[in-house]
PDB file of N, CA and C in Angstrom:
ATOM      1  N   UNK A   1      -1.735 -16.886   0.047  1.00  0.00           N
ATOM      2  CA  UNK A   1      -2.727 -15.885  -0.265  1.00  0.00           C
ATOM      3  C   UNK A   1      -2.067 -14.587  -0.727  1.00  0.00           C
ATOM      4  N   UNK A   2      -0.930 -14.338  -0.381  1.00  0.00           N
ATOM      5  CA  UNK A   2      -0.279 -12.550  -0.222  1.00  0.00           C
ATOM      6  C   UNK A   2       0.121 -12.841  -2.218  1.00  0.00           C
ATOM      7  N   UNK A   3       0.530 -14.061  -2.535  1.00  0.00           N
ATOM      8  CA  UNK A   3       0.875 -14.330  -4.007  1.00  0.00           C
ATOM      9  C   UNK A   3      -0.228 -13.871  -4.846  1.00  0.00           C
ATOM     10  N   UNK A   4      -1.640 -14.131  -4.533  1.00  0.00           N
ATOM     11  CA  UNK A   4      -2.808 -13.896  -5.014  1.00  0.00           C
ATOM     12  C   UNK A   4      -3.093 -12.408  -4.972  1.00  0.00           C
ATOM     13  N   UNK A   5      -2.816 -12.203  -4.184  1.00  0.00           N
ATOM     14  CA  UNK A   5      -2.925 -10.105  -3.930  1.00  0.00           C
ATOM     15  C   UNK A   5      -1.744  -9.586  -4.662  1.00  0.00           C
ATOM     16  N   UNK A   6      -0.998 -10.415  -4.592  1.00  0.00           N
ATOM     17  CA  UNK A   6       0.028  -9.620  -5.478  1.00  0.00           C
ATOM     18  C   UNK A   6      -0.268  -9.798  -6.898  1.00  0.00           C
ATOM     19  N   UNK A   7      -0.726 -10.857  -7.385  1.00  0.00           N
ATOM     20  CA  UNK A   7      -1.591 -11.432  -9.081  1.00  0.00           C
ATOM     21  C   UNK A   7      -2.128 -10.155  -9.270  1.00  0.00           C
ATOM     22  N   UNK A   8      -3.280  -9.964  -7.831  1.00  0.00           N
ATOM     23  CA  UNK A   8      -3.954  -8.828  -8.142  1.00  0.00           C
ATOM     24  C   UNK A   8      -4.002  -7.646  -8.442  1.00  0.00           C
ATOM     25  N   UNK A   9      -3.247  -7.483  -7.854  1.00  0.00           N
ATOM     26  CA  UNK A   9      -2.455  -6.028  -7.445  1.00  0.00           C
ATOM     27  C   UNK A   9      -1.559  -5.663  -8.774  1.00  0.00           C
ATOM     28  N   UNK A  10      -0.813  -6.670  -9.361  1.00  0.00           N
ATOM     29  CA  UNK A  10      -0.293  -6.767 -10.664  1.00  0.00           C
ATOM     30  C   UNK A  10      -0.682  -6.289 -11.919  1.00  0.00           C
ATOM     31  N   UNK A  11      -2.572  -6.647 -11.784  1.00  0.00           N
ATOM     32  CA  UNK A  11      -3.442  -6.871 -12.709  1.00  0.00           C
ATOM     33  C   UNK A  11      -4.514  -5.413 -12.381  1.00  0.00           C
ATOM     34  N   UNK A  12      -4.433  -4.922 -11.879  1.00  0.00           N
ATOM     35  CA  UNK A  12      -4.942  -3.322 -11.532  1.00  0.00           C
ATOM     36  C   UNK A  12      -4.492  -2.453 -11.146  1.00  0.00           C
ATOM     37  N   UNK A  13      -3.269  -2.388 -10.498  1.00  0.00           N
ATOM     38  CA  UNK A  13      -2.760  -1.032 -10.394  1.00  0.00           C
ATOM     39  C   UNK A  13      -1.533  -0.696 -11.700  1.00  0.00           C
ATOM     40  N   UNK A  14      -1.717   0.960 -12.085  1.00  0.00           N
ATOM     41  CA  UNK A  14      -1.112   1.192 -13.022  1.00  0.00           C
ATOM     42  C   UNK A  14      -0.170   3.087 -12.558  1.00  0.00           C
ATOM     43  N   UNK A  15       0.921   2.186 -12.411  1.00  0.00           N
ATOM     44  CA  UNK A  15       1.506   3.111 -12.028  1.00  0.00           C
ATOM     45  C   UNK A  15       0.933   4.840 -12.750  1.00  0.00           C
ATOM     46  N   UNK A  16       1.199   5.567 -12.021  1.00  0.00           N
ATOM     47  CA  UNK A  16       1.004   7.370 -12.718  1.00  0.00           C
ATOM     48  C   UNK A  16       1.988   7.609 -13.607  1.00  0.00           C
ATOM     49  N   UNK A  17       2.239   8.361 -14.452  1.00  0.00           N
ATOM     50  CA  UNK A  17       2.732   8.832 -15.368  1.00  0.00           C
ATOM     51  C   UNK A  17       4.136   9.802 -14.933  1.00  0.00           C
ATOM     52  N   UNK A  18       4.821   9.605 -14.514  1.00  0.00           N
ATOM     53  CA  UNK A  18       6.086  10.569 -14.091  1.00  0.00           C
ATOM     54  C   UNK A  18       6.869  11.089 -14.984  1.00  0.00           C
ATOM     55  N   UNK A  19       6.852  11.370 -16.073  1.00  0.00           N
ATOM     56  CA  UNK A  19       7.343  12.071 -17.582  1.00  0.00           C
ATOM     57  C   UNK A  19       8.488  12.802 -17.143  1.00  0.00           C
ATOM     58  N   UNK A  20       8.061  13.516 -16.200  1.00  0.00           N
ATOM     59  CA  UNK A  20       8.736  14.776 -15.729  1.00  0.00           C
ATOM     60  C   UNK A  20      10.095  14.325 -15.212  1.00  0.00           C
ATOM     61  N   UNK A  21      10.250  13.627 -13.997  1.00  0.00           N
ATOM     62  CA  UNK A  21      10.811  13.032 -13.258  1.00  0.00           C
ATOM     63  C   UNK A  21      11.715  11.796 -13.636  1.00  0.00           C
ATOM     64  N   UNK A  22      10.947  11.022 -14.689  1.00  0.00           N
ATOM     65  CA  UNK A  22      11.741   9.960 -15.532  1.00  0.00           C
ATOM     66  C   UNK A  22      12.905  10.541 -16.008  1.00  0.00           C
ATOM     67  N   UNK A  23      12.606  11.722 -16.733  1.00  0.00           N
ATOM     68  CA  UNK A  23      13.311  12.672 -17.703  1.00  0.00           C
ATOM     69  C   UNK A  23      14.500  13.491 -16.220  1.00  0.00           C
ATOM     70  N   UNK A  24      14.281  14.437 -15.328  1.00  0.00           N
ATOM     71  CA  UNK A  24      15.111  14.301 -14.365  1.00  0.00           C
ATOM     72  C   UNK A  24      16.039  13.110 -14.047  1.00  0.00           C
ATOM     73  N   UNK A  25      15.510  12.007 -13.435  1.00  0.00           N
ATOM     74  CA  UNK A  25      16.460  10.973 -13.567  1.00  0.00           C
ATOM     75  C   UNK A  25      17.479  10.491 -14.363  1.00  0.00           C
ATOM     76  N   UNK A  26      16.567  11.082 -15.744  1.00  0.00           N
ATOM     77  CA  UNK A  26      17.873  10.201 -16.649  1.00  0.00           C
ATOM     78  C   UNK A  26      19.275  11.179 -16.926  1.00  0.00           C
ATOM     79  N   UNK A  27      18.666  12.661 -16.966  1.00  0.00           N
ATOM     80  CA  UNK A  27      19.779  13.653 -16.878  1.00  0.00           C
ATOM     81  C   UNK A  27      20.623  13.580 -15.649  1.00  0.00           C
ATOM     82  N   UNK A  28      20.123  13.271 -14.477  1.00  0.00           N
ATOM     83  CA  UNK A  28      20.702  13.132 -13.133  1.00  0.00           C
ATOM     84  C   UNK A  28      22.033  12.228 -13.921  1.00  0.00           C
ATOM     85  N   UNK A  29      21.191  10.865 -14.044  1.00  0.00           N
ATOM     86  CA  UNK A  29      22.230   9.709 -14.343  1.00  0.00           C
ATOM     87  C   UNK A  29      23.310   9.784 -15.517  1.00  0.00           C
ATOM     88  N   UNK A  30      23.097  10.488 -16.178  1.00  0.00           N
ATOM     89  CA  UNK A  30      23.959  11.087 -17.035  1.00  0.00           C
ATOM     90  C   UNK A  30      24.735  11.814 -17.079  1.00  0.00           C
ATOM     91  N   UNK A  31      24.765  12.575 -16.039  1.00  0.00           N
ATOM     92  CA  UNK A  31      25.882  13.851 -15.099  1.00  0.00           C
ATOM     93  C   UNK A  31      26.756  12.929 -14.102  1.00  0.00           C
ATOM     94  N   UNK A  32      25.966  11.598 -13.804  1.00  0.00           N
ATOM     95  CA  UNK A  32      26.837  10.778 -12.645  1.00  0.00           C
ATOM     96  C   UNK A  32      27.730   9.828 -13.723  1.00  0.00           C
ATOM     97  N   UNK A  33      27.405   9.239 -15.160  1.00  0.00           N
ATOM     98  CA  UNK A  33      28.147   8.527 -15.443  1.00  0.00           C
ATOM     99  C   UNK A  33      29.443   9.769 -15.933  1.00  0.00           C
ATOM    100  N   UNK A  34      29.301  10.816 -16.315  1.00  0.00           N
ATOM    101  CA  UNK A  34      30.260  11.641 -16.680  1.00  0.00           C
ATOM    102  C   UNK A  34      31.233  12.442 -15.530  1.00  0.00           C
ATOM    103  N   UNK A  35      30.194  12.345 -14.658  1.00  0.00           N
ATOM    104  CA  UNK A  35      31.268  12.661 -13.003  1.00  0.00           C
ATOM    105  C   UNK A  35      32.217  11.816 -12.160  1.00  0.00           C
ATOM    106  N   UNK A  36      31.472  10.358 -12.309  1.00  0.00           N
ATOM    107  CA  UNK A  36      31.904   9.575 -11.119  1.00  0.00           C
ATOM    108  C   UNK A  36      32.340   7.833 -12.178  1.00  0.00           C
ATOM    109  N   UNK A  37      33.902   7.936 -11.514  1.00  0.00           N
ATOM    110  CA  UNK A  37      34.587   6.720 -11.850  1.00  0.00           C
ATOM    111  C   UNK A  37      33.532   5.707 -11.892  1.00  0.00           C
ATOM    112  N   UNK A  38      33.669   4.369 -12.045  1.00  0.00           N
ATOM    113  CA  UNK A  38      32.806   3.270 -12.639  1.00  0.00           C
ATOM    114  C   UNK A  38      32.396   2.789 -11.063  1.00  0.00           C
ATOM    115  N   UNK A  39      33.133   2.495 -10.287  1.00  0.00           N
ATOM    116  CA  UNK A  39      32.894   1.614  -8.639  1.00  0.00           C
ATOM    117  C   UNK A  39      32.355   2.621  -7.934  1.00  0.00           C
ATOM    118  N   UNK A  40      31.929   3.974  -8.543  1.00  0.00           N
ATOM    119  CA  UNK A  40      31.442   5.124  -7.239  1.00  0.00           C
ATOM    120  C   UNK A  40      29.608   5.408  -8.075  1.00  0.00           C
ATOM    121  N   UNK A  41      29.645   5.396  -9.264  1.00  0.00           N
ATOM    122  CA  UNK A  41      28.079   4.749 -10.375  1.00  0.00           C
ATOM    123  C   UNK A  41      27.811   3.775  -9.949  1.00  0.00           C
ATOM    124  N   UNK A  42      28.268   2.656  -9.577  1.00  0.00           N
ATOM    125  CA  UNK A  42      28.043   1.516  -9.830  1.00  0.00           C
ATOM    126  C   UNK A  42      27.153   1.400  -7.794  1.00  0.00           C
ATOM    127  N   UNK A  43      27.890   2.007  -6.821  1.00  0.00           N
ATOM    128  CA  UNK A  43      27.293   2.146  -5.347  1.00  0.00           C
ATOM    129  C   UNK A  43      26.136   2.832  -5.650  1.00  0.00           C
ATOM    130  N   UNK A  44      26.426   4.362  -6.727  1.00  0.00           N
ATOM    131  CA  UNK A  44      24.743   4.912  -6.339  1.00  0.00           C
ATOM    132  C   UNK A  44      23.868   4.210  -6.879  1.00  0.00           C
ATOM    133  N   UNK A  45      24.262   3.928  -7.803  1.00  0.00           N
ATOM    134  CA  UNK A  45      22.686   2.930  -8.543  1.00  0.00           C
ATOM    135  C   UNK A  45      22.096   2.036  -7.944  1.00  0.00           C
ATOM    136  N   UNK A  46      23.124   1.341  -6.845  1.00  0.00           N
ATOM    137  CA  UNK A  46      22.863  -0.028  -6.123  1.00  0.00           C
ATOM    138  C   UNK A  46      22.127   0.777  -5.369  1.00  0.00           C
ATOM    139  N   UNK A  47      22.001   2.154  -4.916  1.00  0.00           N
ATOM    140  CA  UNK A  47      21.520   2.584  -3.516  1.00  0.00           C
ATOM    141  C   UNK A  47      19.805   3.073  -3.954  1.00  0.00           C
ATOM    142  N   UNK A  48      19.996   3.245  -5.134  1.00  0.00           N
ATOM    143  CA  UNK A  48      18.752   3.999  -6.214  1.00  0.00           C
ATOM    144  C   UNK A  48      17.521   2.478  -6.160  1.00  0.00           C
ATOM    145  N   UNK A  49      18.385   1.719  -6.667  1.00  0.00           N
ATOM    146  CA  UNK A  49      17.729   0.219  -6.969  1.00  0.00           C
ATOM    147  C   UNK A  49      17.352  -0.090  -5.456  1.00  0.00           C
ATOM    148  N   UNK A  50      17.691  -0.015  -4.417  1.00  0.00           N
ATOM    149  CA  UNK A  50      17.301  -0.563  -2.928  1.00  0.00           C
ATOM    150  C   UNK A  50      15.993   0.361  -3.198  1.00  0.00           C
ATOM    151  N   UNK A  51      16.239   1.720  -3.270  1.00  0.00           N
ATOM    152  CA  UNK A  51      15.313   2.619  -2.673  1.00  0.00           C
ATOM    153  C   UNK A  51      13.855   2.540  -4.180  1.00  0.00           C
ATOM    154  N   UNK A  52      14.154   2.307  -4.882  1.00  0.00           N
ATOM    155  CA  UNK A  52      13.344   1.430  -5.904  1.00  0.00           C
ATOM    156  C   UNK A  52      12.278   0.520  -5.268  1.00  0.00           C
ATOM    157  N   UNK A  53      12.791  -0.245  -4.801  1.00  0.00           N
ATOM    158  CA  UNK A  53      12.823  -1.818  -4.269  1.00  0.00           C
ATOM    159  C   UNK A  53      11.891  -1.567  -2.962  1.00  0.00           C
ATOM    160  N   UNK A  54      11.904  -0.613  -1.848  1.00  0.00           N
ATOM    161  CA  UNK A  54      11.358  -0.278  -0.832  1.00  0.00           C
ATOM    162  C   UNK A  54      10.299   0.188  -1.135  1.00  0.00           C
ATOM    163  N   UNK A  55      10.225   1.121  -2.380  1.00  0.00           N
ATOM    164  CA  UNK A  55       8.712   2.211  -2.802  1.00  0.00           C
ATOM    165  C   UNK A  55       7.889   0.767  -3.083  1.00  0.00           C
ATOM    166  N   UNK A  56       8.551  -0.009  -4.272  1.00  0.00           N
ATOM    167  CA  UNK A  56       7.913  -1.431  -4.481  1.00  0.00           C
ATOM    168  C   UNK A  56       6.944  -1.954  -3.392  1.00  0.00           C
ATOM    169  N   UNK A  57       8.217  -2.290  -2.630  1.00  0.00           N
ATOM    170  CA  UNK A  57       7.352  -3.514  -1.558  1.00  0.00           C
ATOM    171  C   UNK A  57       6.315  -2.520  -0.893  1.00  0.00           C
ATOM    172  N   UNK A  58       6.716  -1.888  -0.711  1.00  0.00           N
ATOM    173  CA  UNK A  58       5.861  -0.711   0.573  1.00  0.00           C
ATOM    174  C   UNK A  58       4.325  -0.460  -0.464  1.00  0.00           C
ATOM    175  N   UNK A  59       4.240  -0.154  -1.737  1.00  0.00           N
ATOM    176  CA  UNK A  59       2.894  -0.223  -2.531  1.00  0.00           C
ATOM    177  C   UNK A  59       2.379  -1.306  -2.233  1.00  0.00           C
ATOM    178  N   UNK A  60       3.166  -2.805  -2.919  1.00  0.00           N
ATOM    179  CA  UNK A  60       2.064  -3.919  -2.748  1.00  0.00           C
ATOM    180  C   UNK A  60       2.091  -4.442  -1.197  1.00  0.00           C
ATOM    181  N   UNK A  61       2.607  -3.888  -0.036  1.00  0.00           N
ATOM    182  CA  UNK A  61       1.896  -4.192   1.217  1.00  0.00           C
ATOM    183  C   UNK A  61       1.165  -3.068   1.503  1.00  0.00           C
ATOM    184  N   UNK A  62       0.611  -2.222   0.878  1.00  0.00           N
ATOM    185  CA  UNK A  62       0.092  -1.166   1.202  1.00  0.00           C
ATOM    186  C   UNK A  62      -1.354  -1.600   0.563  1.00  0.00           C
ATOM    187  N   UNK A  63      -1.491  -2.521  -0.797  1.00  0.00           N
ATOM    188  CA  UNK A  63      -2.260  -2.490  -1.234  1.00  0.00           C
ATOM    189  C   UNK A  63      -3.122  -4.183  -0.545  1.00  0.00           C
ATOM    190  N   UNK A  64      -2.286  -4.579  -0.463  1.00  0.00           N
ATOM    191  CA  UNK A  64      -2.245  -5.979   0.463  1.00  0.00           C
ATOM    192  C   UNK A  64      -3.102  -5.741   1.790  1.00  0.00           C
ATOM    193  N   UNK A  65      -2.617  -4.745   2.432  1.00  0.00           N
ATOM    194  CA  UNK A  65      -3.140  -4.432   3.800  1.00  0.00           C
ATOM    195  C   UNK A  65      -4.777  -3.882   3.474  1.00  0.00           C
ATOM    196  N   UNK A  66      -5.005  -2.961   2.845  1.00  0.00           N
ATOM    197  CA  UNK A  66      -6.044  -2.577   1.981  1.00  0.00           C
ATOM    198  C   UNK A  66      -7.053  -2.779   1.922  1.00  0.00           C
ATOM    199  N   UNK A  67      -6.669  -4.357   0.888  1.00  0.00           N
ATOM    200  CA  UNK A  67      -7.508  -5.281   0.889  1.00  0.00           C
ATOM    201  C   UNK A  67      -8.091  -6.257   1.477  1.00  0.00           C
ATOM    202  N   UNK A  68      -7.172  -6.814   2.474  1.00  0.00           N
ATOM    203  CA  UNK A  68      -7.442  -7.256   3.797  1.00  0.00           C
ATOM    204  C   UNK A  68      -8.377  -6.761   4.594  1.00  0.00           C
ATOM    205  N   UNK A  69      -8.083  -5.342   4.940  1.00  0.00           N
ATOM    206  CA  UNK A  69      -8.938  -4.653   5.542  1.00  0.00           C
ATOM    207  C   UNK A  69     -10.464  -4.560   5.406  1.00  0.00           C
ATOM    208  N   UNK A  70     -10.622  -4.157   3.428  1.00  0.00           N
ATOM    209  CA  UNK A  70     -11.795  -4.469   2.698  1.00  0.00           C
ATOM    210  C   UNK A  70     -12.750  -5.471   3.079  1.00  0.00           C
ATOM    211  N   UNK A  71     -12.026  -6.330   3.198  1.00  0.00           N
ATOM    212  CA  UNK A  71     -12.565  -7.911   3.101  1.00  0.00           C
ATOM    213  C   UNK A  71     -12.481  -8.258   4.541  1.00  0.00           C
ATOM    214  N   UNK A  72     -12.249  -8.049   5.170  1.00  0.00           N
ATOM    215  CA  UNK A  72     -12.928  -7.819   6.830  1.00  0.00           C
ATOM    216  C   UNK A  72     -13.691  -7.088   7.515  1.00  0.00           C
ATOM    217  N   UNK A  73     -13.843  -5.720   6.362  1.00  0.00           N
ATOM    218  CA  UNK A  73     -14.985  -4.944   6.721  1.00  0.00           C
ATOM    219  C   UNK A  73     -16.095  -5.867   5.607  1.00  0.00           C
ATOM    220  N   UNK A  74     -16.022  -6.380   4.483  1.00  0.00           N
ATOM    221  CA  UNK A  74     -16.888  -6.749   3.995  1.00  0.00           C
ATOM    222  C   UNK A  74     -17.850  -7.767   5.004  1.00  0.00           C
ATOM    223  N   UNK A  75     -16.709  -9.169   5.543  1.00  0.00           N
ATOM    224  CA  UNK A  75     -17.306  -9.882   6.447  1.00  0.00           C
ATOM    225  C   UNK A  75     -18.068  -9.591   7.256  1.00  0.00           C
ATOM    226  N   UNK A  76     -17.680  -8.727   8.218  1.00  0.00           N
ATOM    227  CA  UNK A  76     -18.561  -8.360   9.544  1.00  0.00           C
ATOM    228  C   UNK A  76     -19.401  -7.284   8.942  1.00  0.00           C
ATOM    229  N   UNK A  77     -19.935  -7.022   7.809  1.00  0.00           N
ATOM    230  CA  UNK A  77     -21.153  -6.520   7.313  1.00  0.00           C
ATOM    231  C   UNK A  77     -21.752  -7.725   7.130  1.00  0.00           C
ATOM    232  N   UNK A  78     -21.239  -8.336   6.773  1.00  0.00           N
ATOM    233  CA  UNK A  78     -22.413  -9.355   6.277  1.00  0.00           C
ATOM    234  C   UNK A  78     -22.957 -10.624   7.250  1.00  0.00           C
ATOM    235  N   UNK A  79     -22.430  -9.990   7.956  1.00  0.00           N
ATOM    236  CA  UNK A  79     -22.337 -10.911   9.758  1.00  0.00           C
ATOM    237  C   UNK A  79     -23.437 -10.258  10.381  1.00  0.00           C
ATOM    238  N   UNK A  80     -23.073  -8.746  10.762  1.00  0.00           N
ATOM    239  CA  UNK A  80     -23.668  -7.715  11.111  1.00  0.00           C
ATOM    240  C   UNK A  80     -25.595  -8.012  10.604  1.00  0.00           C
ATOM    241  N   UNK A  81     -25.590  -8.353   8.999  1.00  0.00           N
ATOM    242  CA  UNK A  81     -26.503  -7.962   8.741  1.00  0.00           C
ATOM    243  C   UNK A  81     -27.430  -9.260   8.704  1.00  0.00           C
ATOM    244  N   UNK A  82     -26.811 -10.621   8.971  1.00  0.00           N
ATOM    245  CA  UNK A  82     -27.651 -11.864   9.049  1.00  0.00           C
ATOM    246  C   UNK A  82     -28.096 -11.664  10.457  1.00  0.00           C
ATOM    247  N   UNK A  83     -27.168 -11.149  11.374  1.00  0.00           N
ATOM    248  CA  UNK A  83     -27.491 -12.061  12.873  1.00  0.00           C
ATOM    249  C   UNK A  83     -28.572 -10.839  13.450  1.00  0.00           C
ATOM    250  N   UNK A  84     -28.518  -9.225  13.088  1.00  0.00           N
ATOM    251  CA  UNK A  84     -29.252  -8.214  14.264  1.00  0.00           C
ATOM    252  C   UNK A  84     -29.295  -6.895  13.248  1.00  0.00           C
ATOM    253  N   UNK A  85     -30.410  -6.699  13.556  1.00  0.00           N
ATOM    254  CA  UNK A  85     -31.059  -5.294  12.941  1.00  0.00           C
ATOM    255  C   UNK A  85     -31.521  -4.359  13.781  1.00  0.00           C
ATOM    256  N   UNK A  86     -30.253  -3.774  14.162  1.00  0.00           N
ATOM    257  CA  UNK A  86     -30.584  -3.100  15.579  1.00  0.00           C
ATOM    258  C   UNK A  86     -31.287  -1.736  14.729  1.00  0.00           C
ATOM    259  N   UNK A  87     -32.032  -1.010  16.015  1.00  0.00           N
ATOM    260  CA  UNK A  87     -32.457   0.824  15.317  1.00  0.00           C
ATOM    261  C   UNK A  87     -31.727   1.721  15.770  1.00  0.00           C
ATOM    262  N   UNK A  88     -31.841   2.582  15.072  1.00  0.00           N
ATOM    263  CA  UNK A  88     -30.955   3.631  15.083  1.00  0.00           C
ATOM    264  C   UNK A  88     -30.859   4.191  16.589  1.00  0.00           C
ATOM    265  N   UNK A  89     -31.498   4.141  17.426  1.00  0.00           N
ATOM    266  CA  UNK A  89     -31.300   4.475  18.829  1.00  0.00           C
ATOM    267  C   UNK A  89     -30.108   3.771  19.540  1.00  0.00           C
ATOM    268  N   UNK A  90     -29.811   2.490  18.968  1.00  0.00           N
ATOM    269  CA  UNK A  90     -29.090   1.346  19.592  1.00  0.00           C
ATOM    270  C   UNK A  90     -27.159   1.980  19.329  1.00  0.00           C
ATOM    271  N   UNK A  91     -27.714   2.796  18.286  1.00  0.00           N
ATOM    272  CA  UNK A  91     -26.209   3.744  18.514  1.00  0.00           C
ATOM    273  C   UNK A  91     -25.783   5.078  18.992  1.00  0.00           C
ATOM    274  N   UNK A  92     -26.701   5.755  20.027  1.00  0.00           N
ATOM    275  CA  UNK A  92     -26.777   6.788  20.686  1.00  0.00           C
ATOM    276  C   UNK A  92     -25.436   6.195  21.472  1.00  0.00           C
ATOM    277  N   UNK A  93     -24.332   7.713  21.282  1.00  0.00           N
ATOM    278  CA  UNK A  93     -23.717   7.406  22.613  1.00  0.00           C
ATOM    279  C   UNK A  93     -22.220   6.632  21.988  1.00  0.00           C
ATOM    280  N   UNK A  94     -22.461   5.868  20.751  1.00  0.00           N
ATOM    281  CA  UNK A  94     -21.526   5.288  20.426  1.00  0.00           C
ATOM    282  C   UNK A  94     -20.777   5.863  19.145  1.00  0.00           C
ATOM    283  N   UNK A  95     -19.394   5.462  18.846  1.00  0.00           N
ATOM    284  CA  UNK A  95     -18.857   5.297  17.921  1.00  0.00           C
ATOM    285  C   UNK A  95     -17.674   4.779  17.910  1.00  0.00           C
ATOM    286  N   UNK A  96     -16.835   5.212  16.620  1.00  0.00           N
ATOM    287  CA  UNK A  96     -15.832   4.380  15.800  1.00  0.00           C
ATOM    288  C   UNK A  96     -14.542   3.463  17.150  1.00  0.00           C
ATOM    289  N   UNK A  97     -14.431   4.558  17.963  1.00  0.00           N
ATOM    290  CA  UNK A  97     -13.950   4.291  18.879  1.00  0.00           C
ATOM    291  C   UNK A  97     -14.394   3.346  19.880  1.00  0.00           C
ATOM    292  N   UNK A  98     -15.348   3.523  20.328  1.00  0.00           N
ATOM    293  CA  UNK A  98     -16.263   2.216  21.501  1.00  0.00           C
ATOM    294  C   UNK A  98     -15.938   0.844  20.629  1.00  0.00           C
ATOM    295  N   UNK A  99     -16.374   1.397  19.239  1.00  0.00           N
ATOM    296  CA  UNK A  99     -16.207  -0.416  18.480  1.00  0.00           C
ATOM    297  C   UNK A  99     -15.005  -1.319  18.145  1.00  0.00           C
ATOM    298  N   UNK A 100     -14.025  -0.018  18.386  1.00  0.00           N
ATOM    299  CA  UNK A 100     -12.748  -0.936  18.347  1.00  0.00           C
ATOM    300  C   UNK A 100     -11.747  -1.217  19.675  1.00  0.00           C
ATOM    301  N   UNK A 101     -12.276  -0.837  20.702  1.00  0.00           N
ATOM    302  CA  UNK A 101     -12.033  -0.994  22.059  1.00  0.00           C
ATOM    303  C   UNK A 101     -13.079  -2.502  22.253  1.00  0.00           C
ATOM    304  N   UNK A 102     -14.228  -2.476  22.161  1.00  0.00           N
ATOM    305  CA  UNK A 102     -15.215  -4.006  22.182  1.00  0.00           C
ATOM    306  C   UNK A 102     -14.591  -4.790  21.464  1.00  0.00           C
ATOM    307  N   UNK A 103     -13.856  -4.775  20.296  1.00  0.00           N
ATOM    308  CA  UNK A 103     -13.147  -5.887  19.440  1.00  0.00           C
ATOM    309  C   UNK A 103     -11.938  -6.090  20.109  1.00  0.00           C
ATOM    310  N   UNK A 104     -11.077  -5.085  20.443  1.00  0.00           N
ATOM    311  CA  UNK A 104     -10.112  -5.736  21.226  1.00  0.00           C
ATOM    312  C   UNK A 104     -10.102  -6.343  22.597  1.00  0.00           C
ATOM    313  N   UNK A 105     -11.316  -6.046  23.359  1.00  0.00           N
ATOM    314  CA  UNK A 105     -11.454  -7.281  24.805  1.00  0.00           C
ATOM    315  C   UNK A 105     -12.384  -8.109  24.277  1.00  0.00           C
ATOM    316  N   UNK A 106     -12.529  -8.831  22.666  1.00  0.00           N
ATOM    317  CA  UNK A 106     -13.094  -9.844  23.045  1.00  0.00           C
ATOM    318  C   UNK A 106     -12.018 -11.040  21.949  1.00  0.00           C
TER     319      UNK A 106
END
């Protein structure tokens, strides 16, 4: 399933525009290939590319989790709304908190 969110996730999110920052980077990297011998470029980039790699994963489980979430609040609406039509009195007294303390002892 997480392959399918990631299809998804692929297919609608569009990164922001960083112009600014692209352009920083590349001057950065251009002061490092003219500063630093070939094996001391060659560590930061590897360290650039990890930290690349982390923003990555950390978006599509961010967007993963998300959606999950979505789609479990979608369910228990639609649970909610076949089985009881309680009135508005039936939530005096309660909230966000009471309901997720009742989900976790049952």
């Amino acid at each position: 399933m997480n392959e399918l969110l990631k299809a998804l996730y692929d297919g609608f999110y569009e990164p922001l525009p960083a112009t600014k920052l692209k352009a920083e980077i590349e001057a950065c990297h251009q002061e490092l290939i003219e500063r630093l011998e070939k094996p001391e470029r060659r560590l930061v980039l590897q360290i650039i590319d990890c930290k690349d790699q982390i923003a990555e994963d950390r978006s599509i489980d961010s967007f993963i989790s998300g959606f999950c979430l979505a789609w479990r609040l979608s369910h228990e609406l639609n649970i909610y709304k076949e089985n009881r039509h309680p009135e508005p009195a039936d939530f005096i007294g309660e909230d966000a908190c009471s309901f997720i303390k009742t989900e976790k002892n049952n």
